[in-house]
N, C-alpha and C. Protein backbone atom coordinates (compact mmCIF):
# COMPACT_ATOMS: atom_id res chain seq x y z
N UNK A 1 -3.75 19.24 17.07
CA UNK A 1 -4.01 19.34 15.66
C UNK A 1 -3.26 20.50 15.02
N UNK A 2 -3.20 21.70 15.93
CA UNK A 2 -2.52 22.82 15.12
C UNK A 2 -0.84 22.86 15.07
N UNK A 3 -0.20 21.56 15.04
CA UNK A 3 1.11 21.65 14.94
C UNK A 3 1.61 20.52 13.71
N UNK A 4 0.15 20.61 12.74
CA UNK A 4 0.71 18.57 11.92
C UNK A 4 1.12 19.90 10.91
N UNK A 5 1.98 19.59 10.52
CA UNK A 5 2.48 20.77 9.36
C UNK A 5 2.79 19.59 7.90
N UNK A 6 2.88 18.59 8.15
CA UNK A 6 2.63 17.19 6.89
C UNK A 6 1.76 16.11 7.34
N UNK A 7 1.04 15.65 5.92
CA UNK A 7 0.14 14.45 5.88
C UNK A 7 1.09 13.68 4.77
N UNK A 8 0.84 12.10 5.84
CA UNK A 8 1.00 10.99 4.86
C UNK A 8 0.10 10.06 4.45
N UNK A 9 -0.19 10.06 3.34
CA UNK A 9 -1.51 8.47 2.97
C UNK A 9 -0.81 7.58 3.32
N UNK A 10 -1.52 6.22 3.92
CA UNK A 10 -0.86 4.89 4.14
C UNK A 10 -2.74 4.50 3.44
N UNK A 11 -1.76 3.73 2.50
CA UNK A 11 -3.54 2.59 1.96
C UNK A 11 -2.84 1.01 1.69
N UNK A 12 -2.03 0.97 2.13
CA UNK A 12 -1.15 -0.49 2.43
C UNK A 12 -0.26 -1.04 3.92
N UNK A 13 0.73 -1.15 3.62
CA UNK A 13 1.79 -1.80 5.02
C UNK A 13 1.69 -0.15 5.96
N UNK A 14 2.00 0.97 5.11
CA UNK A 14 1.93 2.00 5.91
C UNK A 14 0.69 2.16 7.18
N UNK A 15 -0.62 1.89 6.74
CA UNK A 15 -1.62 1.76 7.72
C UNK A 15 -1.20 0.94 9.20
N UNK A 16 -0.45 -0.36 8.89
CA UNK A 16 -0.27 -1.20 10.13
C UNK A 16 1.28 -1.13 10.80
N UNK A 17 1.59 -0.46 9.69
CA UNK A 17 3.51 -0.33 9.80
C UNK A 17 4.08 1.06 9.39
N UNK A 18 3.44 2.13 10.01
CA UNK A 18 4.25 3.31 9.37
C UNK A 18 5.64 3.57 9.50
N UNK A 19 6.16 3.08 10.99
CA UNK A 19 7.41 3.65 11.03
C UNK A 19 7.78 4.55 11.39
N UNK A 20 7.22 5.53 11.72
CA UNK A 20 7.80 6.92 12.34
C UNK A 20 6.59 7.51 13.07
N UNK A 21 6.72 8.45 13.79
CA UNK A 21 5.69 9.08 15.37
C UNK A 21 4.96 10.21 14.05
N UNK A 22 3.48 10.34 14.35
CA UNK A 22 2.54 11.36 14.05
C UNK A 22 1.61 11.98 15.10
N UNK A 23 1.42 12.79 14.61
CA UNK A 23 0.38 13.56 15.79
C UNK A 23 -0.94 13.43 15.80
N UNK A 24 -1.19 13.01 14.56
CA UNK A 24 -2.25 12.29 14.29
C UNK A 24 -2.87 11.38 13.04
N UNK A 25 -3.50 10.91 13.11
CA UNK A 25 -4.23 9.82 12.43
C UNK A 25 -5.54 9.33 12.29
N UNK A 26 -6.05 9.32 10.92
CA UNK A 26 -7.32 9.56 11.17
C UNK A 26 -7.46 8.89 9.80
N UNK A 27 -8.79 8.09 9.43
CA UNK A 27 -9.29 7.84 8.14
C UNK A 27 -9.31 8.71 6.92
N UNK A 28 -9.17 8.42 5.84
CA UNK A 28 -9.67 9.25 5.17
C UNK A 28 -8.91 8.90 3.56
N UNK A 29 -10.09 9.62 2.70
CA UNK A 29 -10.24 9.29 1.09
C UNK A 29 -9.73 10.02 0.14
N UNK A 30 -9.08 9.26 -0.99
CA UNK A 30 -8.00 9.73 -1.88
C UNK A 30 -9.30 9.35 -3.44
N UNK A 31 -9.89 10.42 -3.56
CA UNK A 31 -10.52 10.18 -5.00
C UNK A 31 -9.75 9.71 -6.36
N UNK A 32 -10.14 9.26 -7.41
CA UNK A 32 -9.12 9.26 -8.50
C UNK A 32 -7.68 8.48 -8.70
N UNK A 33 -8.17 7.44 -7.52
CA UNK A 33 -6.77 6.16 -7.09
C UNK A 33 -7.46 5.07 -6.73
N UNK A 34 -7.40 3.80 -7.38
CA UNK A 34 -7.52 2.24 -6.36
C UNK A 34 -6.11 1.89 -6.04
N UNK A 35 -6.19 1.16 -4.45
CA UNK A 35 -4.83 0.47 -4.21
C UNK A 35 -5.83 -1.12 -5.60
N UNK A 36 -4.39 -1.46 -5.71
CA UNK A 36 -4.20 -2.47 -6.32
C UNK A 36 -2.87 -3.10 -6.70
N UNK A 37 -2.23 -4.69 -6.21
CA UNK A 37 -1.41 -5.09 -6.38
C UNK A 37 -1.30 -5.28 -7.85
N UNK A 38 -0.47 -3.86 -7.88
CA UNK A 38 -0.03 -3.70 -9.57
C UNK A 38 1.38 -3.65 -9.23
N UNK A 39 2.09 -3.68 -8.19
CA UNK A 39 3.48 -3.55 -8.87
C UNK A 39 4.65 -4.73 -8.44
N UNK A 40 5.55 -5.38 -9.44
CA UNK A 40 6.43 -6.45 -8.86
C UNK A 40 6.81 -6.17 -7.71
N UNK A 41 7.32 -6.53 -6.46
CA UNK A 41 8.41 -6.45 -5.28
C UNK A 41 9.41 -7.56 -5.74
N UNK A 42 10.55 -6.59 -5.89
CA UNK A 42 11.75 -7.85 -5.92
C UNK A 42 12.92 -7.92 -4.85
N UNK A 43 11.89 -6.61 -3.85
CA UNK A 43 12.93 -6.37 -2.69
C UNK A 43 12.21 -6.88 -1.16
N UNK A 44 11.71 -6.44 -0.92
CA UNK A 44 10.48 -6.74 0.79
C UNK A 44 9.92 -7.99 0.52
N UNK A 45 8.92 -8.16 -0.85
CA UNK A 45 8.01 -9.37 -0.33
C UNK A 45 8.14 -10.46 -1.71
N UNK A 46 9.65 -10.26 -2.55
CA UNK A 46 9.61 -10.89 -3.70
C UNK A 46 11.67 -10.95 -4.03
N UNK A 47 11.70 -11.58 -4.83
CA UNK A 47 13.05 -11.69 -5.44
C UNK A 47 12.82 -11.12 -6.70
N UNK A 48 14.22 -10.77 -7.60
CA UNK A 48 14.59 -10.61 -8.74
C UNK A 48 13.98 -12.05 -9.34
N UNK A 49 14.38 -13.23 -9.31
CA UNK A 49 14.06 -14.77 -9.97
C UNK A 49 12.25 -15.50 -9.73
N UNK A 50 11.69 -14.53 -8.48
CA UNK A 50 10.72 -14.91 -8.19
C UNK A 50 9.91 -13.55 -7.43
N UNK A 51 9.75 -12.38 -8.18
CA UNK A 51 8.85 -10.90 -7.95
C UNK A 51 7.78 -11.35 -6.82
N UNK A 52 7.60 -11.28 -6.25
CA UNK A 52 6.04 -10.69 -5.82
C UNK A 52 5.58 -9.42 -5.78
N UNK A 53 4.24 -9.56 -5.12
CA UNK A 53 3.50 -8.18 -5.69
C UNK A 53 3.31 -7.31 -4.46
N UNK A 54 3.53 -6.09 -4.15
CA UNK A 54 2.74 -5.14 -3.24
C UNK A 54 2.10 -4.69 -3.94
N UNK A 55 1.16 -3.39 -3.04
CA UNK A 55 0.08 -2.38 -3.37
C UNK A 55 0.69 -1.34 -3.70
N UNK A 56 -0.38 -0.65 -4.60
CA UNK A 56 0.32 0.69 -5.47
C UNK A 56 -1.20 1.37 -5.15
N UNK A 57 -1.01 2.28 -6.00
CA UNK A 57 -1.89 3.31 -5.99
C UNK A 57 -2.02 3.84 -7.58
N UNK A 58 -3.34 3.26 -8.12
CA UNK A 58 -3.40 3.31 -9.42
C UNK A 58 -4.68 4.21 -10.10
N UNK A 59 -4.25 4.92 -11.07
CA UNK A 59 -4.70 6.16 -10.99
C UNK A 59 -6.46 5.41 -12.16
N UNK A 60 -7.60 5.58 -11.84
CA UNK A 60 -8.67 5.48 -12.27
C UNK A 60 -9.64 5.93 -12.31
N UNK A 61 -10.75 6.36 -13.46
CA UNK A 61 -11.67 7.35 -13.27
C UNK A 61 -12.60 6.91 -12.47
N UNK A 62 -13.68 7.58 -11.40
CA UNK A 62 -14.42 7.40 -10.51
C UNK A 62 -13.60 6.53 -9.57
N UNK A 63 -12.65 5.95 -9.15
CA UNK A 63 -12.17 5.30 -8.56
C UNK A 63 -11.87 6.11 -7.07
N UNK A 64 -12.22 5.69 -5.89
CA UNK A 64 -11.74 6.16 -4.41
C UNK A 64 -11.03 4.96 -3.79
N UNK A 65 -10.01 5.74 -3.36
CA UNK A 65 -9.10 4.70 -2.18
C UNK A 65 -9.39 4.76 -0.54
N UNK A 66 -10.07 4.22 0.27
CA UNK A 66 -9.86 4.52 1.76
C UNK A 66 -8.62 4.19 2.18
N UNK A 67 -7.78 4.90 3.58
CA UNK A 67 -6.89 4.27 4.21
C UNK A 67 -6.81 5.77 5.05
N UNK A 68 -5.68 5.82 5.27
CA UNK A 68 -5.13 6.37 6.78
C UNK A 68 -4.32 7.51 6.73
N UNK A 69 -4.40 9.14 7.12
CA UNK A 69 -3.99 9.84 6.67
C UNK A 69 -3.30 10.19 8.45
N UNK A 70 -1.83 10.09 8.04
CA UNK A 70 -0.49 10.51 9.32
C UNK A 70 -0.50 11.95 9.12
N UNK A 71 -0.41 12.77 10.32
CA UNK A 71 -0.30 14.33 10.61
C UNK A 71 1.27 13.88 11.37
N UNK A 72 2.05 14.78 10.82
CA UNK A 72 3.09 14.55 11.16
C UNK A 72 3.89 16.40 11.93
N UNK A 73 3.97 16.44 12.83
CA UNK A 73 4.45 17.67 13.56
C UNK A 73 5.46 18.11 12.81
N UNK A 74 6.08 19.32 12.66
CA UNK A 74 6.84 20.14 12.24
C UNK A 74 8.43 19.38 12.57
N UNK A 75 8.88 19.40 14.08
CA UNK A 75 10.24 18.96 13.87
C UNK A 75 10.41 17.64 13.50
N UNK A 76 9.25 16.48 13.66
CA UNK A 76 9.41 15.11 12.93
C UNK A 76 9.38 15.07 11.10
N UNK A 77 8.77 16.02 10.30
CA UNK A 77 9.01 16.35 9.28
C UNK A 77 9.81 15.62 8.11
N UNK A 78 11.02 16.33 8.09
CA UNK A 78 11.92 16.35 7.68
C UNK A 78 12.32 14.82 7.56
N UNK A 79 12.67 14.19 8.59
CA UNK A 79 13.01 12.87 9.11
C UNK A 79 12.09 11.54 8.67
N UNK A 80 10.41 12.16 8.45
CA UNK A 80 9.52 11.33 7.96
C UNK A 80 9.58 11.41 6.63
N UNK A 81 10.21 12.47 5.85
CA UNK A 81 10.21 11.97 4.66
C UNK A 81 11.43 11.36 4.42
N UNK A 82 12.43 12.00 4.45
CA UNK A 82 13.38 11.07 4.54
C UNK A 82 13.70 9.55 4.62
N UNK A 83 12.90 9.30 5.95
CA UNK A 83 12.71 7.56 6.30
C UNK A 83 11.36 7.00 4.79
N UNK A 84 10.35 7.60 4.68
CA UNK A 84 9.82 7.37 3.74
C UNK A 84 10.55 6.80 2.57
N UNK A 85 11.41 8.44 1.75
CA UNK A 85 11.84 7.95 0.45
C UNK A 85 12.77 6.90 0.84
N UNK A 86 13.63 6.55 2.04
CA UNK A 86 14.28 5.45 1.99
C UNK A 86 13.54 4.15 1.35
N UNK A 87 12.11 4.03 2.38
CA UNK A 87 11.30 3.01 2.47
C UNK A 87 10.80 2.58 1.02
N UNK A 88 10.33 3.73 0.41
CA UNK A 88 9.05 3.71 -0.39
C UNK A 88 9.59 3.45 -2.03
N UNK A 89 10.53 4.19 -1.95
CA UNK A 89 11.42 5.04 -3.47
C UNK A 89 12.53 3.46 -3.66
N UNK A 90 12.32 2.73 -2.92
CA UNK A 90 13.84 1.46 -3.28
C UNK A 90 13.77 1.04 -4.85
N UNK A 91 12.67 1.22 -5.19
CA UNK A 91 12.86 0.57 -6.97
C UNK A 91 12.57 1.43 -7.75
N UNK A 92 12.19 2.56 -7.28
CA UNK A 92 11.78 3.86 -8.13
C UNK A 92 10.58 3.29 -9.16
N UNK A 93 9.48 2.57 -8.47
CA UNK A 93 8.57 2.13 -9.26
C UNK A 93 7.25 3.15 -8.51
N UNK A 94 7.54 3.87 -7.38
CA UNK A 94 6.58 4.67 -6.93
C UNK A 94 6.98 6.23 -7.46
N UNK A 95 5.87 6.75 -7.31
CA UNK A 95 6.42 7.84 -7.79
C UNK A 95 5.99 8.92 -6.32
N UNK A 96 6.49 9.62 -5.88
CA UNK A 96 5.99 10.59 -4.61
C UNK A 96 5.09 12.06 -5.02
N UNK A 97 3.67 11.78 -4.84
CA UNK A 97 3.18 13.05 -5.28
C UNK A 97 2.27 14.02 -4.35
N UNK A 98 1.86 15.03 -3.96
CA UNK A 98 1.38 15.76 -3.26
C UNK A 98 -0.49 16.03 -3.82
N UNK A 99 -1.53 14.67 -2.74
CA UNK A 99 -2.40 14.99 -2.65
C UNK A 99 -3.70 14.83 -2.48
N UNK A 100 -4.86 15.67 -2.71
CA UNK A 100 -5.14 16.10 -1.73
C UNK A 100 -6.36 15.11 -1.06
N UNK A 101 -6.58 14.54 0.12
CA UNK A 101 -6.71 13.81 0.65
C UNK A 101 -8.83 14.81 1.65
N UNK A 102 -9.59 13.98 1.71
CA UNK A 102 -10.68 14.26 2.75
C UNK A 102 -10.57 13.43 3.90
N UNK A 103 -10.50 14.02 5.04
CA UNK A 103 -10.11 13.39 6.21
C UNK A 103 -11.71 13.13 7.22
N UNK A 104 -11.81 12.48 8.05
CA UNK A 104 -12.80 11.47 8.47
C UNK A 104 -13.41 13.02 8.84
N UNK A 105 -12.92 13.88 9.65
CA UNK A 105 -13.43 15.22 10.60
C UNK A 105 -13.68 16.05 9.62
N UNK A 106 -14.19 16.03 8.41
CA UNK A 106 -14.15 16.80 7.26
C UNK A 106 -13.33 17.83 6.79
N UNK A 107 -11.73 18.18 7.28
CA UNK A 107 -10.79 18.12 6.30
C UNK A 107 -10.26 18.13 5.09
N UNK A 108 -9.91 18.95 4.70
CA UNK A 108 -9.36 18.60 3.55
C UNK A 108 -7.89 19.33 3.09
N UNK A 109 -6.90 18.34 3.26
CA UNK A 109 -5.57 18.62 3.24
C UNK A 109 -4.75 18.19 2.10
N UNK A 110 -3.50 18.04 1.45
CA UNK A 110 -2.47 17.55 0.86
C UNK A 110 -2.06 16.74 1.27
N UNK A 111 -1.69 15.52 1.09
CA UNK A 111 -0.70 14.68 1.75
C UNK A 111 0.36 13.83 0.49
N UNK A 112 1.68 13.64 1.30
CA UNK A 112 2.57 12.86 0.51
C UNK A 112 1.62 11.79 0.39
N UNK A 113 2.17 11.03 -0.80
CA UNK A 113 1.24 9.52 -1.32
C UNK A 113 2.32 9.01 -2.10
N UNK A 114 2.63 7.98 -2.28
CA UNK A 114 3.12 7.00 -3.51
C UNK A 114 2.37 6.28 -4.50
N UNK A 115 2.71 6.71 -5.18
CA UNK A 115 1.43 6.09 -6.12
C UNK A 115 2.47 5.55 -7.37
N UNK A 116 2.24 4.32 -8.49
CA UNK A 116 2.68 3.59 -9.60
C UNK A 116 2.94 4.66 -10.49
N UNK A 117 4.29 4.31 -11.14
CA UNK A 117 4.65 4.67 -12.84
C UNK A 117 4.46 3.49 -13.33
N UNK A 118 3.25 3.94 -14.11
CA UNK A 118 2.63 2.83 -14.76
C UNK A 118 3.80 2.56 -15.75
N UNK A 119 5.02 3.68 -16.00
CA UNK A 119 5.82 3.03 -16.83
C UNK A 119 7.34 2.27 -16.54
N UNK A 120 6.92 2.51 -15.33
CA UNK A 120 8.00 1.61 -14.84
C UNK A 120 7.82 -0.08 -14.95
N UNK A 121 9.13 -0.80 -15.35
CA UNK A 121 9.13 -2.06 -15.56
C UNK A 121 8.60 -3.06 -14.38
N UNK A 122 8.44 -2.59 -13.36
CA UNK A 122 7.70 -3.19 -12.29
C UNK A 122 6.25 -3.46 -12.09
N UNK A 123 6.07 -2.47 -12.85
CA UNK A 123 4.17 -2.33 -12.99
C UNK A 123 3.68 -3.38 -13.28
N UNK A 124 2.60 -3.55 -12.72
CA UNK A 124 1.92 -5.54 -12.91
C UNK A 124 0.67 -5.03 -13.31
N UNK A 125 -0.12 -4.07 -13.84
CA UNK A 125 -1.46 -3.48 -13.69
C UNK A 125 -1.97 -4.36 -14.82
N UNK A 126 -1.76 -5.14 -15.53
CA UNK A 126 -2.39 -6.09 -16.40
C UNK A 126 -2.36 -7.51 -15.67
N UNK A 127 -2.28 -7.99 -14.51
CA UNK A 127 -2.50 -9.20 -13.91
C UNK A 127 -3.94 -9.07 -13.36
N UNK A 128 -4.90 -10.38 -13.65
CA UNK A 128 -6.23 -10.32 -13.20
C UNK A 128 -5.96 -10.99 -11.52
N UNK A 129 -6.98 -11.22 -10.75
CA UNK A 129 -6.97 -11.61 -9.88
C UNK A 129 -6.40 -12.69 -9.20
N UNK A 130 -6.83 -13.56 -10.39
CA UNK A 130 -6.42 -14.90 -10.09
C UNK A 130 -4.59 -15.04 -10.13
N UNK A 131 -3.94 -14.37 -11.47
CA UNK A 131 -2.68 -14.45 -11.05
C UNK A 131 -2.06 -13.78 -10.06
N UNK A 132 -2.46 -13.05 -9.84
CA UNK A 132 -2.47 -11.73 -8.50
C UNK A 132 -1.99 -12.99 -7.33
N UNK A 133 -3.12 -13.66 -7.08
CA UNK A 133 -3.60 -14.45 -6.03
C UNK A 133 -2.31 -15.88 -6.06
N UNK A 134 -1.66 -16.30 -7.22
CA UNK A 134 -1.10 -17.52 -7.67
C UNK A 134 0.47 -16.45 -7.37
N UNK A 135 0.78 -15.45 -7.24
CA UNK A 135 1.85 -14.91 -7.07
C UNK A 135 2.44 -14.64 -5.65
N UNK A 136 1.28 -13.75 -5.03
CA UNK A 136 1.38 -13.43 -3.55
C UNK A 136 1.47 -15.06 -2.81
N UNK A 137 0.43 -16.21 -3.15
CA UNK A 137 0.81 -17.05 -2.08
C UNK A 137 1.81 -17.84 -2.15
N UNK A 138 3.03 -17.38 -3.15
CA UNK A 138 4.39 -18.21 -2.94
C UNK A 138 5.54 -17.32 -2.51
N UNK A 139 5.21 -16.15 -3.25
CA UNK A 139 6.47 -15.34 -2.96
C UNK A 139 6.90 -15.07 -1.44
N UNK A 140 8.29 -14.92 -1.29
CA UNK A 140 9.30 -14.49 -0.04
C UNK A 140 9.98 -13.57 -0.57
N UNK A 141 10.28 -12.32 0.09
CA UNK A 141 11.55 -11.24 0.16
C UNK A 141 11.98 -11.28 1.42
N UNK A 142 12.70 -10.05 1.46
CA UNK A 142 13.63 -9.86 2.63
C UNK A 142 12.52 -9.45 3.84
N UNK A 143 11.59 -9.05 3.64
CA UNK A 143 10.84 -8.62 5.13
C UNK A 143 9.44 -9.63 4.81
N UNK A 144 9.66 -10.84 4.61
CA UNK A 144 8.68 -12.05 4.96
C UNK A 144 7.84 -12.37 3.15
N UNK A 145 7.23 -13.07 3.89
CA UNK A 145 5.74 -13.82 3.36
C UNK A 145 5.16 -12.91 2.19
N UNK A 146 5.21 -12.94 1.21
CA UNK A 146 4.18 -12.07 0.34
C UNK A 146 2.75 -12.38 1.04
N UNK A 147 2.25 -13.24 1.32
CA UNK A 147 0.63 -13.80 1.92
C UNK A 147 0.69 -12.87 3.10
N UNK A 148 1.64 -12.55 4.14
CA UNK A 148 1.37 -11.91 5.30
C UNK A 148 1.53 -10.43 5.29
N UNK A 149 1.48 -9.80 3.67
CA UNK A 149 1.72 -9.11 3.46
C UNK A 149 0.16 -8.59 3.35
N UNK A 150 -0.39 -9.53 2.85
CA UNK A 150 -2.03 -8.88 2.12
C UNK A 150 -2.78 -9.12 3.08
N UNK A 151 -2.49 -10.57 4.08
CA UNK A 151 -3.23 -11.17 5.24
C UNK A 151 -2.98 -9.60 6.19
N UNK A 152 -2.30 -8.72 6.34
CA UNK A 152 -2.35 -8.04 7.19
C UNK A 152 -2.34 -6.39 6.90
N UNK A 153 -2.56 -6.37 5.83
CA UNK A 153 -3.67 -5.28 5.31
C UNK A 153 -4.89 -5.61 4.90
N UNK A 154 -5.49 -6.16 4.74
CA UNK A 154 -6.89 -6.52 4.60
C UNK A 154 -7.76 -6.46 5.72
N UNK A 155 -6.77 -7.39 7.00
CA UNK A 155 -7.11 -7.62 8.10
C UNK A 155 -7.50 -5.78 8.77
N UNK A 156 -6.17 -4.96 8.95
CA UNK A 156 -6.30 -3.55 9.01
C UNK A 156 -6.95 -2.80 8.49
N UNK A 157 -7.40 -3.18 7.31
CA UNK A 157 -8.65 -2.25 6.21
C UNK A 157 -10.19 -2.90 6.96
N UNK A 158 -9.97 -4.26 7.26
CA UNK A 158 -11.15 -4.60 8.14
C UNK A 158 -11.75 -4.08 8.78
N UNK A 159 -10.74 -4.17 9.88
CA UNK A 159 -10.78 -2.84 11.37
C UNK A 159 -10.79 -1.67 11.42
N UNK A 160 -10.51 -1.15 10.21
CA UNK A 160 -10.88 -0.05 9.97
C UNK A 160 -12.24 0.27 9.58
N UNK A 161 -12.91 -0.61 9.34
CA UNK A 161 -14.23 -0.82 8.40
C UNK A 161 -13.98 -0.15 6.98
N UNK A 162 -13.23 -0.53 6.49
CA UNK A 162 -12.39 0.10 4.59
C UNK A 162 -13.56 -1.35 4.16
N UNK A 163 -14.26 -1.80 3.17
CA UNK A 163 -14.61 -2.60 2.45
C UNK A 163 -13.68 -2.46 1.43
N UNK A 164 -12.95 -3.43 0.93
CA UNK A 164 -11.81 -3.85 -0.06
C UNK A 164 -12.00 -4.99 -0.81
N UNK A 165 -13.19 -5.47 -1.72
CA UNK A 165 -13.41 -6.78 -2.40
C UNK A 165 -12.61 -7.48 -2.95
N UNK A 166 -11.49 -6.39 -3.54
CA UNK A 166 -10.66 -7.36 -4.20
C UNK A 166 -9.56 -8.13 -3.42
N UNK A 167 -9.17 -7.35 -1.97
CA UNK A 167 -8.05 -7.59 -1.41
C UNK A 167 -8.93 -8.70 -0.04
N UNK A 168 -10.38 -8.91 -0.33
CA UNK A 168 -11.15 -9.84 0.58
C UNK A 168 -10.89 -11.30 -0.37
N UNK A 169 -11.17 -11.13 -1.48
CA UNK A 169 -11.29 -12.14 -2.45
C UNK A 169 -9.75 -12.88 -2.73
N UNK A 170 -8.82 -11.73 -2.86
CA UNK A 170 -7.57 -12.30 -2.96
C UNK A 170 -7.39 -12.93 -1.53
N UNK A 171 -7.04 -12.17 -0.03
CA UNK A 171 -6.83 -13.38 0.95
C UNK A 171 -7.90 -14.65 0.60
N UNK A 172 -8.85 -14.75 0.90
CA UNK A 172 -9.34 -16.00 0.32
C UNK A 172 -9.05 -17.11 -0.50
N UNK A 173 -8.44 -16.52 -1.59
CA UNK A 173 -7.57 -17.07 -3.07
C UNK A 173 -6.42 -17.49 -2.20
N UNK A 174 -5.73 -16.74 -1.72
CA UNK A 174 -4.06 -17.07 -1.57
C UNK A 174 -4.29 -17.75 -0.02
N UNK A 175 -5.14 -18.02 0.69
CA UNK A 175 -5.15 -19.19 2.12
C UNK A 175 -5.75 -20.79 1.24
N UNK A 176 -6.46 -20.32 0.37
CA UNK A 176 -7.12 -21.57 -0.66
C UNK A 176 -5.87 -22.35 -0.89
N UNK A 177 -5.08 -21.20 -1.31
CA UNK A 177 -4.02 -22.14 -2.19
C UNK A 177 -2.56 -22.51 -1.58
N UNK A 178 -2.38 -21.58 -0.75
CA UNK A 178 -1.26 -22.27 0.55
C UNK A 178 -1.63 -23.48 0.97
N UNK A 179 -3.55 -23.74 1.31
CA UNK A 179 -3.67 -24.77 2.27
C UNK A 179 -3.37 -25.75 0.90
N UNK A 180 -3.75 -25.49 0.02
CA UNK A 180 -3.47 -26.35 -0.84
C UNK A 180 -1.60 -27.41 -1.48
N UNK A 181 -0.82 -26.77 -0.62
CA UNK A 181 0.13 -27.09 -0.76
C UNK A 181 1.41 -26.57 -0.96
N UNK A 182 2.39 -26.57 -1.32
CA UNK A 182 3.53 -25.97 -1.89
C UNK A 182 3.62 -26.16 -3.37
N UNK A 183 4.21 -25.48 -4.13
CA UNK A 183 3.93 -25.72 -5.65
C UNK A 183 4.61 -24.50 -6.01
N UNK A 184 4.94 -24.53 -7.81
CA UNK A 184 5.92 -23.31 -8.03
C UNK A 184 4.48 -21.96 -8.30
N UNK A 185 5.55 -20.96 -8.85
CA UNK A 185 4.50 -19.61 -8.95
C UNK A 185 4.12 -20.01 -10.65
């Protein structure tokens, strides 16, 4: 523990897919944020002609986010952010901010986070559920399935024991409507 010299929030793909070595990992809560598929993807899980949606981090009063806070050692550092802003920063619809995070062992640290510019043209934070749900189960980008996108954070927020209603209700919505067929967005 006495060598994590950075924390990263993962409250999406980061939880099941970080990408780079930490020293540790552990639960823990981001007050004053819901994830919520508020923002287009027109790169990973959507096109320019046909967007889909990932998770953001959207700023709300009384609002708490659970997910997964990475301790990242001193000489991996550097390299984790780096690979990050590659990852995270591709549409400049996240914004990278420093903070501060309660960790499961009672903790309480800083961590990098990405969280929505609500004024960026990507922002979806006015879609209700249902279109939410009519978007993710058609869209394709370059790294798969918009559906196996939410099917496998939800699944991870599961196992984590995270309760997530909206992202329970949406898989539900978007397996409804796959089984239901092919059809446009």
């Amino acid at each position: 523990m006495g060598d994590t010299t950075l924390w990263v929030f993962g409250y999406g793909s980061l939880i099941w897919q970080p990408g780079f070595a930490h020293a540790e990992r552990l639960p823990a809560l981001l007050d004053g944020w819901h994830r919520s598929f508020c923002m287009h993807s027109v790169h990973y899980r959507g096109t320019v002609e046909a967007p889909g949606l990932v998770l953001a981090l959207d700023a709300a009063d009384g609002a708490a986010c659970a997910g997964v806070a990475f301790g990242i050692a001193e000489p991996e550092a550097d390299s984790v952010i780096e690979y990050l802003r590659e990852r995270e920063l591709v549409a400049s619809a996240y914004v990278e901010r420093m903070l501060p995070l309660s960790l499961a062992d009672g903790r309480e640290v800083e961590a990098v986070t990405y969280v929505i510019d609500r004024d960026h043209p990507l922002y979806a934070g006015a879609l209700d559920l249902e279109d939410q749900a009519a978007i993710i189960a058609r869209a394709e980008g370059n790294r798969g399935c918009n559906a196996d996108y939410l099917f496998n954070t939800a699944a991870h927020l599961a196992e984590l024991g995270f309760a997530d209603p909206d992202l329970e209700h949406l898989a539900a919505r978007v397996r409804a409507i796959r089984a239901s067929g092919p059809g446009p967005l």
